[in-house]
Protein backbone atom coordinates (compact mmCIF):
# COMPACT_ATOMS: atom_id res chain seq x y z
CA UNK A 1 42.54 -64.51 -16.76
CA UNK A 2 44.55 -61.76 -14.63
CA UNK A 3 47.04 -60.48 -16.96
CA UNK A 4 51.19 -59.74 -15.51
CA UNK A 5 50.34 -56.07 -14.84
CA UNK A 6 47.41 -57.43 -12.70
CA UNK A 7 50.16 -60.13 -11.17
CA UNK A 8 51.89 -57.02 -9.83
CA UNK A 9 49.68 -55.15 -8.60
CA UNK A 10 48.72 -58.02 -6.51
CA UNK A 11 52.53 -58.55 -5.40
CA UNK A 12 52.60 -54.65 -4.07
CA UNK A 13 48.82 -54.77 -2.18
CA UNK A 14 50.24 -57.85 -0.03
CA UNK A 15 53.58 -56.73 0.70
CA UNK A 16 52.62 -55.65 4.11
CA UNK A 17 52.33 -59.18 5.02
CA UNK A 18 56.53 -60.03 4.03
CA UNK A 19 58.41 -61.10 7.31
CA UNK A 20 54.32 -62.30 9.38
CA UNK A 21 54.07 -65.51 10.44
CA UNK A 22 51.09 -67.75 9.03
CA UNK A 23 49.23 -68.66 11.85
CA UNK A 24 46.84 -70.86 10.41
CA UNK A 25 46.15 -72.68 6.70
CA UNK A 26 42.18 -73.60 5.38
CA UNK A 27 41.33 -74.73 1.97
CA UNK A 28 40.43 -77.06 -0.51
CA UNK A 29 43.31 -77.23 -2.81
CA UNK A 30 45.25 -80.62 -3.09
CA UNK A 31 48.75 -79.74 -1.42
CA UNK A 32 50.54 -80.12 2.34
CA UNK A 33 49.40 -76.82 3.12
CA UNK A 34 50.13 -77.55 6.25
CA UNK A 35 53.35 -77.62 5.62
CA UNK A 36 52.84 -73.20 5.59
CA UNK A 37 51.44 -73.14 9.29
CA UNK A 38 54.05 -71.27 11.49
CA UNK A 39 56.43 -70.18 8.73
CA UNK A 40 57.03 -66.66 7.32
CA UNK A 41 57.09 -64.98 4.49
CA UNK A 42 60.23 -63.91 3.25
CA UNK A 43 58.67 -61.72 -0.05
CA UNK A 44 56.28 -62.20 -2.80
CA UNK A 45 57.07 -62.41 -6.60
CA UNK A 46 56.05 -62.55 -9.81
CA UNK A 47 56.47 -64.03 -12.59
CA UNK A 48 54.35 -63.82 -15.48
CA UNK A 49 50.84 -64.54 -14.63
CA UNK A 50 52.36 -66.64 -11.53
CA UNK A 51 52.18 -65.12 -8.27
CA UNK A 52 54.83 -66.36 -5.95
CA UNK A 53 54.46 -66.75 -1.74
CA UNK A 54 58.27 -67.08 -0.67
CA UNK A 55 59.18 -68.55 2.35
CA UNK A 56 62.87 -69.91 3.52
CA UNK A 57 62.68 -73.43 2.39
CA UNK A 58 60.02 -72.98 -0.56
CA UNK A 59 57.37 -71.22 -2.53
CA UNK A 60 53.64 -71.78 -2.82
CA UNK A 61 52.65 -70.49 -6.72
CA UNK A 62 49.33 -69.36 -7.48
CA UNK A 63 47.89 -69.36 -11.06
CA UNK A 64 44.54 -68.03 -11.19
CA UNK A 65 43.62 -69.48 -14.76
CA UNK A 66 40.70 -68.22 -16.21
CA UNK A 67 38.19 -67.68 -13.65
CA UNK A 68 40.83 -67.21 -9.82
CA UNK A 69 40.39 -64.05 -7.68
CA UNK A 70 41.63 -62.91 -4.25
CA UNK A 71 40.47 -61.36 -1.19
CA UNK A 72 42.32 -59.42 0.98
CA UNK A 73 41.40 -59.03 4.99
CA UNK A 74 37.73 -60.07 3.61
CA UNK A 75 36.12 -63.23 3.61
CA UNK A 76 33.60 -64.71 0.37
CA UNK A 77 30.66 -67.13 0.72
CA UNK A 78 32.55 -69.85 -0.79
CA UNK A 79 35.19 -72.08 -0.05
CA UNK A 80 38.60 -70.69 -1.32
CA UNK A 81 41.23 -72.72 -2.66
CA UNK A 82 43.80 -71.44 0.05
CA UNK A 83 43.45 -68.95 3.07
CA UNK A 84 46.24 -67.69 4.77
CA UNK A 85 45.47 -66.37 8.52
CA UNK A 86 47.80 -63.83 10.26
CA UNK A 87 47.80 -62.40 13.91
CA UNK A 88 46.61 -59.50 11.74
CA UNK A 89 45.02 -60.07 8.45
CA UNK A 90 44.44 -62.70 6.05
CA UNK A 91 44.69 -63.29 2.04
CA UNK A 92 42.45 -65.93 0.70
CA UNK A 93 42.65 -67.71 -2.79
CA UNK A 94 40.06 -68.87 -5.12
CA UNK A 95 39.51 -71.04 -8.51
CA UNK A 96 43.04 -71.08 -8.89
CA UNK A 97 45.91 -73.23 -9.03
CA UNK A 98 47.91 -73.81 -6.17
CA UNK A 99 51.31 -75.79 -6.08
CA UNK A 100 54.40 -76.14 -3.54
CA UNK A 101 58.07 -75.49 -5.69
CA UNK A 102 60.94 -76.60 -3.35
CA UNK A 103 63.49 -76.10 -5.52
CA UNK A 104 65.17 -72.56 -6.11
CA UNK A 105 63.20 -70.27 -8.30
CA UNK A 106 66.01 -69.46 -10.51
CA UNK A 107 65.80 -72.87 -11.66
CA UNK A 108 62.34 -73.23 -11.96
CA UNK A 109 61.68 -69.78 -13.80
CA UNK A 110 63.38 -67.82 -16.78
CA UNK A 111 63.24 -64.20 -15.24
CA UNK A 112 64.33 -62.64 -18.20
CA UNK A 113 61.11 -63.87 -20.26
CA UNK A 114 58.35 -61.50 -17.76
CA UNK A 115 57.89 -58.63 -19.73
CA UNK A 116 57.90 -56.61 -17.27
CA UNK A 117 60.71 -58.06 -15.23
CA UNK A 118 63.81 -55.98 -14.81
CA UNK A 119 65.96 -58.99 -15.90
CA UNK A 120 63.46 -59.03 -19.44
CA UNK A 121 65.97 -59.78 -22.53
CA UNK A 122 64.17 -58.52 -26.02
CA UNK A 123 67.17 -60.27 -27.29
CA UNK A 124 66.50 -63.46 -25.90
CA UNK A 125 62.73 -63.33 -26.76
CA UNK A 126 63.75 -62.13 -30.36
CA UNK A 127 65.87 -65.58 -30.80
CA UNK A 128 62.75 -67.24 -29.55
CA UNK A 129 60.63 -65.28 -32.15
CA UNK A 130 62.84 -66.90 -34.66
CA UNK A 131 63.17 -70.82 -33.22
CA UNK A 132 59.07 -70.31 -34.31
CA UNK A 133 58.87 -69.22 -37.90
CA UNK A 134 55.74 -70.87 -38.64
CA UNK A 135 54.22 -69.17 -35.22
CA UNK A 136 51.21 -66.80 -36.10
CA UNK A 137 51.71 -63.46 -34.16
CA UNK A 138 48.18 -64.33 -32.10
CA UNK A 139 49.80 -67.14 -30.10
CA UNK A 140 53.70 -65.95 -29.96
CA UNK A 141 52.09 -63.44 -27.99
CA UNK A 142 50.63 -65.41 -25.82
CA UNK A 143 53.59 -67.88 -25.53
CA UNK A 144 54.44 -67.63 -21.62
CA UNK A 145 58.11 -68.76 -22.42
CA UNK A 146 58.38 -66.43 -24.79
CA UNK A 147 56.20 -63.22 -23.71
CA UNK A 148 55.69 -63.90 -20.13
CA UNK A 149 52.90 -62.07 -18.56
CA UNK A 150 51.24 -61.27 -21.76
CA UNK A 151 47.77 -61.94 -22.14
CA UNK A 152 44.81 -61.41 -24.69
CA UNK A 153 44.26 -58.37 -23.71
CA UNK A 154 47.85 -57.47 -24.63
CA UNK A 155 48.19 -59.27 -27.74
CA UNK A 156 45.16 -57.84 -29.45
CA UNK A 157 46.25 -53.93 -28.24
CA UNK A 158 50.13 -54.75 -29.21
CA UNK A 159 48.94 -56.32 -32.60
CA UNK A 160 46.91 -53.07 -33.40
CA UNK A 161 49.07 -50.96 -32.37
CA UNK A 162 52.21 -52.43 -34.72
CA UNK A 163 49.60 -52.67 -37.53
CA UNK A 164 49.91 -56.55 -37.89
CA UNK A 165 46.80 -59.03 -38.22
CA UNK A 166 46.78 -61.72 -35.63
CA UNK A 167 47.32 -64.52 -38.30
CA UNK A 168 50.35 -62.95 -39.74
CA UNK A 169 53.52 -65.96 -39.60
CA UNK A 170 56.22 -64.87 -37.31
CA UNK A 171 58.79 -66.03 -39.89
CA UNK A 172 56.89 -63.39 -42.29
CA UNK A 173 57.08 -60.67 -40.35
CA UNK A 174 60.11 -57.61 -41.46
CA UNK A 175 62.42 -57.42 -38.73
CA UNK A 176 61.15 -53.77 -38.50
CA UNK A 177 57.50 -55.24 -37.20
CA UNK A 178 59.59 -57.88 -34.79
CA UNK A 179 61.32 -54.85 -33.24
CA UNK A 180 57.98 -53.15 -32.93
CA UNK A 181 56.55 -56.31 -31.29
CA UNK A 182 59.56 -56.62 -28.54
CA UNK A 183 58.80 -52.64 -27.99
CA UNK A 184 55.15 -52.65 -27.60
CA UNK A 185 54.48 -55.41 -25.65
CA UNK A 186 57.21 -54.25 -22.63
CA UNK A 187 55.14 -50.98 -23.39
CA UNK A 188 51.85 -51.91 -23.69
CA UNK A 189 52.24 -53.61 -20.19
CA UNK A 190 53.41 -50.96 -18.30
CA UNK A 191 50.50 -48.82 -19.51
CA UNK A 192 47.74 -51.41 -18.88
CA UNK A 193 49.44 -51.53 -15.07
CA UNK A 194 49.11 -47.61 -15.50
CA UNK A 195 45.47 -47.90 -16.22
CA UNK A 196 44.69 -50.76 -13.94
CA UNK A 197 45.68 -48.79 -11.11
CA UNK A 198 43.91 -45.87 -11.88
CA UNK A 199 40.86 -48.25 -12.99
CA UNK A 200 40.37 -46.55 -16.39
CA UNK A 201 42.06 -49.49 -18.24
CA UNK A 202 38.86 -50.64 -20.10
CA UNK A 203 38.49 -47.17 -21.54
CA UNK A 204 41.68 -47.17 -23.14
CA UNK A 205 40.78 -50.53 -25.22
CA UNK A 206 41.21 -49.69 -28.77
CA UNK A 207 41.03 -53.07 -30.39
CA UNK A 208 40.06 -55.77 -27.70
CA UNK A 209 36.14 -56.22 -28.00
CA UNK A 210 35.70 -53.26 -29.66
CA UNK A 211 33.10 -53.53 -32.74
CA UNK A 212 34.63 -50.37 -34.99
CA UNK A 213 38.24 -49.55 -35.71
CA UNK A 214 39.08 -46.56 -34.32
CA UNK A 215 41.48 -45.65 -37.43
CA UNK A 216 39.54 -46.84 -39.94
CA UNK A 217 35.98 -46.52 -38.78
CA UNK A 218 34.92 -49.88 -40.33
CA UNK A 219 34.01 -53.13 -38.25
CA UNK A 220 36.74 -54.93 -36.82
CA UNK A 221 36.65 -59.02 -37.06
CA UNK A 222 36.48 -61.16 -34.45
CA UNK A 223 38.34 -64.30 -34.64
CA UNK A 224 39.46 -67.39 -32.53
CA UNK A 225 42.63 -67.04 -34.16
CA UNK A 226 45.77 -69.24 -33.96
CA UNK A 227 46.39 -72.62 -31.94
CA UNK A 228 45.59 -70.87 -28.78
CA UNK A 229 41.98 -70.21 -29.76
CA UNK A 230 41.52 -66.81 -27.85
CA UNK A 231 39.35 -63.76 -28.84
CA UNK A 232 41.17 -61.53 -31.40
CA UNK A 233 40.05 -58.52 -32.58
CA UNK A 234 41.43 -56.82 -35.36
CA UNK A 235 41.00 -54.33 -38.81
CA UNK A 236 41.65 -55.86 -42.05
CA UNK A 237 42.40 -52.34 -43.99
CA UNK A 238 45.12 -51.05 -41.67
CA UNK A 239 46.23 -54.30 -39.66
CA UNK A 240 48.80 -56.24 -42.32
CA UNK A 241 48.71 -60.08 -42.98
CA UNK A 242 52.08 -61.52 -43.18
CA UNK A 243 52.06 -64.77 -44.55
């Protein structure tokens, strides 16, 4: 599942296409997308792991789940979810989500939740931290409404990098480790986008499927941890539980 950072990216490889005129609509997603054909696009956006198609009257989102991709000014042997034609150019859409918003975006989305949002509030995500006591640090991380744009990737580097086991309790936690938390995983994002761009992301994993801890130099567990069930990787000598 494309992480925020990757959300970006996307947002600045299209924005050559703000202000064109769609020309022409194919796909097999189950929306008007007719509804697109002669109107322009007046920006992209992000939030989160949602990537966001303005145009003057509404907004196609894309979610790409688990398994969505894109293609830009090249076509795939298989039918994508949503192709967009231009006089020049074309971005297609595959195993993803697609859905039309017509009302305003500022009342559909919490800006200040995407991490790596200007308009992110650690002081509004720290009040959320604390409406979830019970919460283990594995799935607050993942919590869109909460830490939006953070993924697994993310939550297993931030959780290594505070020192903090995915199963700890939110409620547990010292407000030092919260603090650390709010830090890292702004941080944390803006180096994976960083990385991503320069394509040497994967060699800068030091917890997330890795089999040794790089601190320790002992095998790390691996764990479908929390309520969200996702991959965790972690040390037991130098990663806390809070409980």
């Amino acid at each position: 599942m494309p992480e925020g950072p990757s959300i970006v990216i996307l947002k600045e490889l299209v924005e050559s296409f703000t202000g064109k005129k769609v020309l022409e609509v194919s796909g097999n997603a189950p929306v008007d997308l007719d509804r697109l054909v002669g109107q322009k696009i007046t920006g992209f956006k992000s939030w989160g792991k949602h990537f966001l198609i303005c145009f003057k009257k509404f907004t196609v989102r894309v979610h790409f789940m688990l398994f969505g991709s894109y293609s830009i000014n090249e076509r795939r042997d298989k039918v994508p979810r949503m192709r967009l034609t231009f006089a020049k150019g074309e971005l297609s859409f595959y195993a993803c989500l697609v859905k039309i918003i017509d009302e305003p975006l500022d009342e559909v989305y919490d800006w200040s939740a995407d991490v790596m949002s200007e308009q992110w509030d650690r002081r509004a995500a720290r009040a959320k931290l604390k409406q979830v006591p019970d919460m283990m640090a594995c799935d607050a991380l993942l919590d869109q409404h909460i830490f939006s744009g953070s993924g697994n990737i993310i939550k297993n580097e931030v959780l290594f990098r505070i020192r903090v086991q995915p199963e700890s309790r939110i409620g547990a936690l010292p407000p030092k480790k919260i603090t650390e938390m709010l830090t890292e995983v702004v941080k944390y994002s803006f180096d994976f986008l960083h990385w991503k761009k320069q394509n040497t992301l994967k060699k800068h994993w030091l917890a997330h499927t890795k089999k040794i801890c790089p601190r320790c130099n002992i095998p790390f567990e691996k764990k479908y941890a929390g309520k969200t069930k996702r991959r965790s990787f972690f040390c037991h000598n130098c990663q806390e539980l809070y409980t």
